[in-house]
PDB file of N, CA and C in Angstrom:
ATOM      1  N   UNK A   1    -267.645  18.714  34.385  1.00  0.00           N
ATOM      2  CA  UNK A   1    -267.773  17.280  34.706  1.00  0.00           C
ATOM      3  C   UNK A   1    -267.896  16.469  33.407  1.00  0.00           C
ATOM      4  N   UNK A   2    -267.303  15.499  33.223  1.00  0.00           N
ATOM      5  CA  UNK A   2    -267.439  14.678  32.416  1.00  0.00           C
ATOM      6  C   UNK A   2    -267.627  13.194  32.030  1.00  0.00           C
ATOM      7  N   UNK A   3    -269.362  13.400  31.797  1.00  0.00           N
ATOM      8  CA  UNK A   3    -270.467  12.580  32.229  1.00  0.00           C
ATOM      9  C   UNK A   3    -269.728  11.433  31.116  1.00  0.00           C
ATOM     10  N   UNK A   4    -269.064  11.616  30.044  1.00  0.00           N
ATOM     11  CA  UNK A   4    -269.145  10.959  28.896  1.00  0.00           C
ATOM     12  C   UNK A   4    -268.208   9.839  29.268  1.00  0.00           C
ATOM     13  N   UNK A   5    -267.063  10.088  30.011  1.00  0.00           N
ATOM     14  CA  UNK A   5    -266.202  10.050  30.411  1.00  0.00           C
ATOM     15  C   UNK A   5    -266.214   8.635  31.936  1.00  0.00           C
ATOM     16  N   UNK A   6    -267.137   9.225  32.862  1.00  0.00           N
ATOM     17  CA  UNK A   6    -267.105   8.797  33.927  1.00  0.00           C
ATOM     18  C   UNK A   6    -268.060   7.920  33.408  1.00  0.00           C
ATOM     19  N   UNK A   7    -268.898   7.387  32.181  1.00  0.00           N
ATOM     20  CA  UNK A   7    -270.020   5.990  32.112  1.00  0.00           C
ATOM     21  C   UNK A   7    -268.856   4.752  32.093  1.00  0.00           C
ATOM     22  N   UNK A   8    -267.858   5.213  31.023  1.00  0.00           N
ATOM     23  CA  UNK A   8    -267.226   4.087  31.041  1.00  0.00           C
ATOM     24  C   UNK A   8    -266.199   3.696  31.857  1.00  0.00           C
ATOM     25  N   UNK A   9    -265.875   4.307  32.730  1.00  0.00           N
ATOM     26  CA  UNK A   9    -265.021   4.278  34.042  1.00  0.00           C
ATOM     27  C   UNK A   9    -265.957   3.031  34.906  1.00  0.00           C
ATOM     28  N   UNK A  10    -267.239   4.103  34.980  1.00  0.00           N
ATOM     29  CA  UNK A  10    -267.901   3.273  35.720  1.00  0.00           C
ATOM     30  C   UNK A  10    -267.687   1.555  35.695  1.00  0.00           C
ATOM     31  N   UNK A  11    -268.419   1.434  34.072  1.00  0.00           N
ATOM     32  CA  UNK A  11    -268.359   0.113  33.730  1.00  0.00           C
ATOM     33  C   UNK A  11    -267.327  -0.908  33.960  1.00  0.00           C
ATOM     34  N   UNK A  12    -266.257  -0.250  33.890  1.00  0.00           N
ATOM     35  CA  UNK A  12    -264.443  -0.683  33.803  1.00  0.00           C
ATOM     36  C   UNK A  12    -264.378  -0.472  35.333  1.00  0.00           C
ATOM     37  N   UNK A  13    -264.709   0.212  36.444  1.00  0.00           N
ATOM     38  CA  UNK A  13    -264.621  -0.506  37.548  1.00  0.00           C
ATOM     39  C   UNK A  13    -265.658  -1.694  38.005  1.00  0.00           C
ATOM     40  N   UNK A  14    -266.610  -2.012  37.507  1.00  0.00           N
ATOM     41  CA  UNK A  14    -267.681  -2.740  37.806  1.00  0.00           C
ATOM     42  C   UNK A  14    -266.862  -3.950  37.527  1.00  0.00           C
ATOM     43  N   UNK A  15    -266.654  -4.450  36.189  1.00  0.00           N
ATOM     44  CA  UNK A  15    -265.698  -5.000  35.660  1.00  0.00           C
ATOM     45  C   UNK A  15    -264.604  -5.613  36.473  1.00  0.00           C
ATOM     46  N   UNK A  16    -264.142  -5.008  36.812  1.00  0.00           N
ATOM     47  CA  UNK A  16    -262.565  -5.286  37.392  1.00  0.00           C
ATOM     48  C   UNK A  16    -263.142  -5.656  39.175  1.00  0.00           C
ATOM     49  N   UNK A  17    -264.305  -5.193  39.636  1.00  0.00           N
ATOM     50  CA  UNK A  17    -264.856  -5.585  40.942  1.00  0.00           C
ATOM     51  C   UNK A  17    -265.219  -7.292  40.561  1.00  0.00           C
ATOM     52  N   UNK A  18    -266.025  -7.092  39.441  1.00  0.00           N
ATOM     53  CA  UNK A  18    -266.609  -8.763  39.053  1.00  0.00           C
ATOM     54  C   UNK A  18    -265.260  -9.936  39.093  1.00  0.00           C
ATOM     55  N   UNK A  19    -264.440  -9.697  38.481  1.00  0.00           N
ATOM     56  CA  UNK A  19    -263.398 -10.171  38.404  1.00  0.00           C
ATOM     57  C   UNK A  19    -262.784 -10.846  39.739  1.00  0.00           C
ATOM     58  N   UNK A  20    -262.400  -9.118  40.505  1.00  0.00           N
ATOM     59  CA  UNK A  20    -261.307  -9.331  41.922  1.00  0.00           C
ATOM     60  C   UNK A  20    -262.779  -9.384  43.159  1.00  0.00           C
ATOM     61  N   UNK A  21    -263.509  -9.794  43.620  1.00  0.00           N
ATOM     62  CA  UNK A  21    -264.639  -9.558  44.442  1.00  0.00           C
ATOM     63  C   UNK A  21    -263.796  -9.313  46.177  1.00  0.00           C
ATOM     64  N   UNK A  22    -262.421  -9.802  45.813  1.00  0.00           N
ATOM     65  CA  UNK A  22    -262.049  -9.961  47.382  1.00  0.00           C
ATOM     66  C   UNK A  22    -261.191  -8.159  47.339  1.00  0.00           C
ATOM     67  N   UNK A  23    -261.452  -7.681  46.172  1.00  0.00           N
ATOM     68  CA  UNK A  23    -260.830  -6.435  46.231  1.00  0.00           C
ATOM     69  C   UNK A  23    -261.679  -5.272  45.939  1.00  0.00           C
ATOM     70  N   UNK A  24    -263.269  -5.701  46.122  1.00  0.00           N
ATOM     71  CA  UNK A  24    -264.144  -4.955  46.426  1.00  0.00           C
ATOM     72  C   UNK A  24    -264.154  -3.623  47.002  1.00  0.00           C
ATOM     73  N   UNK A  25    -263.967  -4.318  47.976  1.00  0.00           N
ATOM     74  CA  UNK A  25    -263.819  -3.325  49.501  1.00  0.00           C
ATOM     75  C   UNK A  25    -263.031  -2.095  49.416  1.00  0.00           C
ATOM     76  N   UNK A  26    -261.655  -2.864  49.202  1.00  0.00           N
ATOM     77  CA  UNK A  26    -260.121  -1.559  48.905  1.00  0.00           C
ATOM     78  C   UNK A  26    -260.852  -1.034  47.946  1.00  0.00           C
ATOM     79  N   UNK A  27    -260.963  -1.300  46.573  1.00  0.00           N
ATOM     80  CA  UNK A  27    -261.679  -0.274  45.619  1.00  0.00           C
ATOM     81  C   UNK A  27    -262.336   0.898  45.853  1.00  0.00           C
ATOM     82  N   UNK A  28    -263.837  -0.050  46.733  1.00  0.00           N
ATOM     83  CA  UNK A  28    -264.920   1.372  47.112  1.00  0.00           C
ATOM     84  C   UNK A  28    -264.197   1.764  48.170  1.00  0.00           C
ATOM     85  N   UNK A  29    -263.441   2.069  48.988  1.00  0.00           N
ATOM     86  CA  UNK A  29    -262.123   2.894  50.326  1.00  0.00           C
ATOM     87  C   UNK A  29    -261.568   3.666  48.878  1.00  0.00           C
ATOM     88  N   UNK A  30    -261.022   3.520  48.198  1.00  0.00           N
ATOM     89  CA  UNK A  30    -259.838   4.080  47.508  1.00  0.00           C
ATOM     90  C   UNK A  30    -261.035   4.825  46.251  1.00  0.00           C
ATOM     91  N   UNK A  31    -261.468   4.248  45.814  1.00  0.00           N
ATOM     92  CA  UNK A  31    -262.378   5.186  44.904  1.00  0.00           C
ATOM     93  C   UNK A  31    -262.840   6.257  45.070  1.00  0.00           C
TER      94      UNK A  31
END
């Protein structure tokens, strides 16, 4: 697993949720 990896994913979807909020939803479905 790669913890190092998945922090900044994280952040970079948080990101891109803040941004699109009406594409929230599909995200967390598809994530």
């Amino acid at each position: 697993m790669t913890i190092g990896l998945d922090l900044p994913r994280k952040i970079l979807n948080a990101q891109t949720e803040a941004r699109k909020p009406e594409n929230i939803k599909e995200e967390d479905v598809g994530g």
